[in-house]
C-alpha atoms as a PDB file:
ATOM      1  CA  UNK A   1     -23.917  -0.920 -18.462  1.00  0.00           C
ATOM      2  CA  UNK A   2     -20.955  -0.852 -16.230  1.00  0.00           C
ATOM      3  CA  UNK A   3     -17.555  -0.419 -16.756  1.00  0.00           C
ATOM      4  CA  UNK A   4     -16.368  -4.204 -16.601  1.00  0.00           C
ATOM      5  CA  UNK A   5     -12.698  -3.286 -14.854  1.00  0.00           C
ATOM      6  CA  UNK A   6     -14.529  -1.624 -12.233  1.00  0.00           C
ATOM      7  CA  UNK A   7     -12.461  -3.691  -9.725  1.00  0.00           C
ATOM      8  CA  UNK A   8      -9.276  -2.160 -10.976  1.00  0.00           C
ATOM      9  CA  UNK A   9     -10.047   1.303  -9.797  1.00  0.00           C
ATOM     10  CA  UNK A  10      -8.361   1.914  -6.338  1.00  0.00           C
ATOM     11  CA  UNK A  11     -10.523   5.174  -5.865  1.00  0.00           C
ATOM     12  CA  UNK A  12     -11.484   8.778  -7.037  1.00  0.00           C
ATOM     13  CA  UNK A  13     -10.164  11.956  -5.818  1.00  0.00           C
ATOM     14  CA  UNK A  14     -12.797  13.960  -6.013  1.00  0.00           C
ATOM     15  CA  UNK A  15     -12.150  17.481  -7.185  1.00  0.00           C
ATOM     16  CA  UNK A  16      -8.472  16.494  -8.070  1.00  0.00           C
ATOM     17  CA  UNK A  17      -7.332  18.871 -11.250  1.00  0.00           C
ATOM     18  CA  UNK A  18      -6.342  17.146 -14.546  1.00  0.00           C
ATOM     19  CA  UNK A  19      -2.517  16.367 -14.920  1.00  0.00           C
ATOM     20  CA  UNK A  20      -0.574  16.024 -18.137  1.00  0.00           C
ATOM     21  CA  UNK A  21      -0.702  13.207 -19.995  1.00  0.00           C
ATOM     22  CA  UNK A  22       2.781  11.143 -19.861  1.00  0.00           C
ATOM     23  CA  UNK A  23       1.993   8.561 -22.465  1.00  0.00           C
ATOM     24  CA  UNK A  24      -0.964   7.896 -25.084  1.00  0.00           C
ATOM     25  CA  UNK A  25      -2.362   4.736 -27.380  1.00  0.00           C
ATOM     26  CA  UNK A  26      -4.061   5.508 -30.327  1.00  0.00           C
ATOM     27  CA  UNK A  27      -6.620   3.070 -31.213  1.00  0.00           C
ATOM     28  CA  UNK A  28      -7.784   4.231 -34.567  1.00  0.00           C
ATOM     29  CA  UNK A  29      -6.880   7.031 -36.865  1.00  0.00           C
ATOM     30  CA  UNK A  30      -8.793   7.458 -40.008  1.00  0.00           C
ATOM     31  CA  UNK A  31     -10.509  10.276 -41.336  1.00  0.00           C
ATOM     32  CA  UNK A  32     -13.585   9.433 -39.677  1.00  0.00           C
ATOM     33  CA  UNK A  33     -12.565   8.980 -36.591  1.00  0.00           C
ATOM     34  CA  UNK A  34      -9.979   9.058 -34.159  1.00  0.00           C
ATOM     35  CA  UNK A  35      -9.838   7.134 -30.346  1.00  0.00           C
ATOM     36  CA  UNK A  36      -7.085   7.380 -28.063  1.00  0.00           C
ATOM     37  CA  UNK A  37      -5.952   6.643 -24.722  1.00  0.00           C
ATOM     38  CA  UNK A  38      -4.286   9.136 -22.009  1.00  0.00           C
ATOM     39  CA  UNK A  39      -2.413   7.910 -19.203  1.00  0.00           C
ATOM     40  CA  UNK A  40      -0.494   9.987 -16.563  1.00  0.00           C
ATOM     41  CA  UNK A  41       1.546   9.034 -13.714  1.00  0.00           C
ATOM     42  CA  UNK A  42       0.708  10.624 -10.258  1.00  0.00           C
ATOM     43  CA  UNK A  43       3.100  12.004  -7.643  1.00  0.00           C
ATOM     44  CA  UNK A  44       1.544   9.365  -5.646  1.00  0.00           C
ATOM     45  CA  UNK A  45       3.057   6.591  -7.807  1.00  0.00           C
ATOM     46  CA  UNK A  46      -0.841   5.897  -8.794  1.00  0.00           C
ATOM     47  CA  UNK A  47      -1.757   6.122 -12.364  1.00  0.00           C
ATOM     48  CA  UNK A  48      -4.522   7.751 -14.074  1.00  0.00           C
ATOM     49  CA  UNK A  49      -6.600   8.036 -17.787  1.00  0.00           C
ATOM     50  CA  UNK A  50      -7.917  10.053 -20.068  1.00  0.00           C
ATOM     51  CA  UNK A  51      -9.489   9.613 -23.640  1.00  0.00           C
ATOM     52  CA  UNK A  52      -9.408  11.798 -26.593  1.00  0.00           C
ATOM     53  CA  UNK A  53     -12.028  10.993 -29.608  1.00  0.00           C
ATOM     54  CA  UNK A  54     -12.235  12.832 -32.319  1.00  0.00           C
ATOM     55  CA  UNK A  55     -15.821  12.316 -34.171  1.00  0.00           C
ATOM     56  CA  UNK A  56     -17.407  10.981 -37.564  1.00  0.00           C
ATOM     57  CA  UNK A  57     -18.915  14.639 -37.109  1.00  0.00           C
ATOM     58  CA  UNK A  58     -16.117  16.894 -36.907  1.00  0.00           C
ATOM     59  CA  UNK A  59     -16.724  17.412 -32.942  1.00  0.00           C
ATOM     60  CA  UNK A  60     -14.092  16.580 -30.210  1.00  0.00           C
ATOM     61  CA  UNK A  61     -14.419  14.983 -26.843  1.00  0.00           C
ATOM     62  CA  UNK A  62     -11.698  15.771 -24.542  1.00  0.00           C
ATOM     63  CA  UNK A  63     -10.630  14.503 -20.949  1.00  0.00           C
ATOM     64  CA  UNK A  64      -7.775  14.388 -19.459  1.00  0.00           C
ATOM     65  CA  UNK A  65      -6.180  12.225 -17.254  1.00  0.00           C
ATOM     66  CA  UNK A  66      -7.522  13.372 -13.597  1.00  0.00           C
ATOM     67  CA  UNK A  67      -7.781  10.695 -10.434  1.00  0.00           C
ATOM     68  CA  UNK A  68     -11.361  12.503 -10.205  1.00  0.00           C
ATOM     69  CA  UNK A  69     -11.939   9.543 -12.366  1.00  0.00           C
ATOM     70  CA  UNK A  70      -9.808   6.882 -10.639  1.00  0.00           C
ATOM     71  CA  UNK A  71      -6.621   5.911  -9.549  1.00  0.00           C
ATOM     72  CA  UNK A  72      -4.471   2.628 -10.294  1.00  0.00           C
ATOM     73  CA  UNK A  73      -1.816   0.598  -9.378  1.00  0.00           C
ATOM     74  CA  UNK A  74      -0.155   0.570 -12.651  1.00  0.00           C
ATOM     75  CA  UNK A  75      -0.669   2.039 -16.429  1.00  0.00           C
ATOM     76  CA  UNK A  76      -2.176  -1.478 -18.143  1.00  0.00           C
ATOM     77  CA  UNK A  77      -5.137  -1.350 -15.112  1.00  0.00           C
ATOM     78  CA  UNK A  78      -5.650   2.283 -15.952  1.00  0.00           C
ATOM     79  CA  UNK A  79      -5.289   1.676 -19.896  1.00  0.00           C
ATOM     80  CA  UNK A  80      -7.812  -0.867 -19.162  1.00  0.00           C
ATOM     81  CA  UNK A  81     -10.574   0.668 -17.703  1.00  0.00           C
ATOM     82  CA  UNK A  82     -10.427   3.616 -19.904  1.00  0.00           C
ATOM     83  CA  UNK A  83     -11.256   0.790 -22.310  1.00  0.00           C
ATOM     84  CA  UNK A  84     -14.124  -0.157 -20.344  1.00  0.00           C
ATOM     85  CA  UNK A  85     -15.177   3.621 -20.110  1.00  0.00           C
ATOM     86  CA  UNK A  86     -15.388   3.468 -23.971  1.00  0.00           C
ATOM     87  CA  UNK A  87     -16.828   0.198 -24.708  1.00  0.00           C
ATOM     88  CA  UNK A  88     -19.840   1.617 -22.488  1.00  0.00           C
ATOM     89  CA  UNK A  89     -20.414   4.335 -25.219  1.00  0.00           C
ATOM     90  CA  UNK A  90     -19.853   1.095 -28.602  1.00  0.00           C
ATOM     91  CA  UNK A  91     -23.103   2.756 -29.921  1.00  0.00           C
ATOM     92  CA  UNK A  92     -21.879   5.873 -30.471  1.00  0.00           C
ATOM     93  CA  UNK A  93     -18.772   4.708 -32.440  1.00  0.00           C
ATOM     94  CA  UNK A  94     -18.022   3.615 -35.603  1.00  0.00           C
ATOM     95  CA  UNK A  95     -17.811  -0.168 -36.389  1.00  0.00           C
ATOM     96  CA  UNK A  96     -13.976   0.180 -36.806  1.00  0.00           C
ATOM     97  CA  UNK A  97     -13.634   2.271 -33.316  1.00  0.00           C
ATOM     98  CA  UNK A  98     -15.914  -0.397 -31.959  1.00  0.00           C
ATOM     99  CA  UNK A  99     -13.976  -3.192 -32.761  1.00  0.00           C
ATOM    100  CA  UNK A 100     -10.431  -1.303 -32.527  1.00  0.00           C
ATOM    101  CA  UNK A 101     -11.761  -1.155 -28.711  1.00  0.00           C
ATOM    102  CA  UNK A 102     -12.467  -4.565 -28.475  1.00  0.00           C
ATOM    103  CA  UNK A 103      -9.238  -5.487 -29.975  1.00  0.00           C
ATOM    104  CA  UNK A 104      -6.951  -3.161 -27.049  1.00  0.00           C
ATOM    105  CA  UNK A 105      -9.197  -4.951 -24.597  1.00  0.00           C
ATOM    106  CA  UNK A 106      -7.881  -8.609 -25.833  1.00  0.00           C
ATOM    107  CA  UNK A 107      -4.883  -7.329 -26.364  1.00  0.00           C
ATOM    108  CA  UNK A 108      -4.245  -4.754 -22.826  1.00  0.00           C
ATOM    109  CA  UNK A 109      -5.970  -8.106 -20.736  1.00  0.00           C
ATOM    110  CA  UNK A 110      -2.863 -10.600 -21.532  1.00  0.00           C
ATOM    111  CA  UNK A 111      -0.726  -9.196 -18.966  1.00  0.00           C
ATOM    112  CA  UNK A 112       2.976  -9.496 -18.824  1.00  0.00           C
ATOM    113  CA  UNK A 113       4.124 -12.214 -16.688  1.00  0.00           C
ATOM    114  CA  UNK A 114       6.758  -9.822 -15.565  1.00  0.00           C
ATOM    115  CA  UNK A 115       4.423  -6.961 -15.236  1.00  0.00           C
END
């Protein structure tokens, strides 16, 4: 399956180092698990993601926002298809994460008319 906003990203810089996160959106936060979303403004005026889950299992998966992954116009497209990114992976979630995800997706896909 492939990520749906796929149209969104404005291209990868390959071998590009990750850059700090400026601003994050935590989809759930429970004891079993925890999703959120990493977004970071470029020098270029381009945005780019990251996600942060923390498992059912105890483990971690970290990555941080890097245009090796893709570069957009503003931080709703990126926010979006780091959404995308996840819902790719629904199986490997827990039925609150899944449909916390599908939730930010309705939610992050009404844009702002002044946006």
């Amino acid at each position: 399956m492939a990520n749906r906003f796929e149209l969104l990203n404005k291209g990868c810089l390959l071998e590009a180092a990750p850059v700090p996160a400026t601003a994050s959106w935590t989809l759930t936060d429970s004891r079993e698990e925890t999703v959120i979303v990493l977004t970071a403004l470029l020098p270029s005026g381009m945005w780019c993601y990251g996600v942060q889950v923390y498992w059912k299992n105890g483990y971690q998966s970290v990555q941080q926002p890097t245009p090796a992954r893709g570069t957009f116009f503003n931080p709703r497209h990126a926010q979006l298809y780091a959404l995308g990114f996840l819902e790719q992976f629904a199986g490997h979630f827990t039925p609150d994460s899944v449909r916390a995800i599908a939730d930010a997706i309705a939610e992050c896909s009404q844009g702002s008319l002044f946006e």
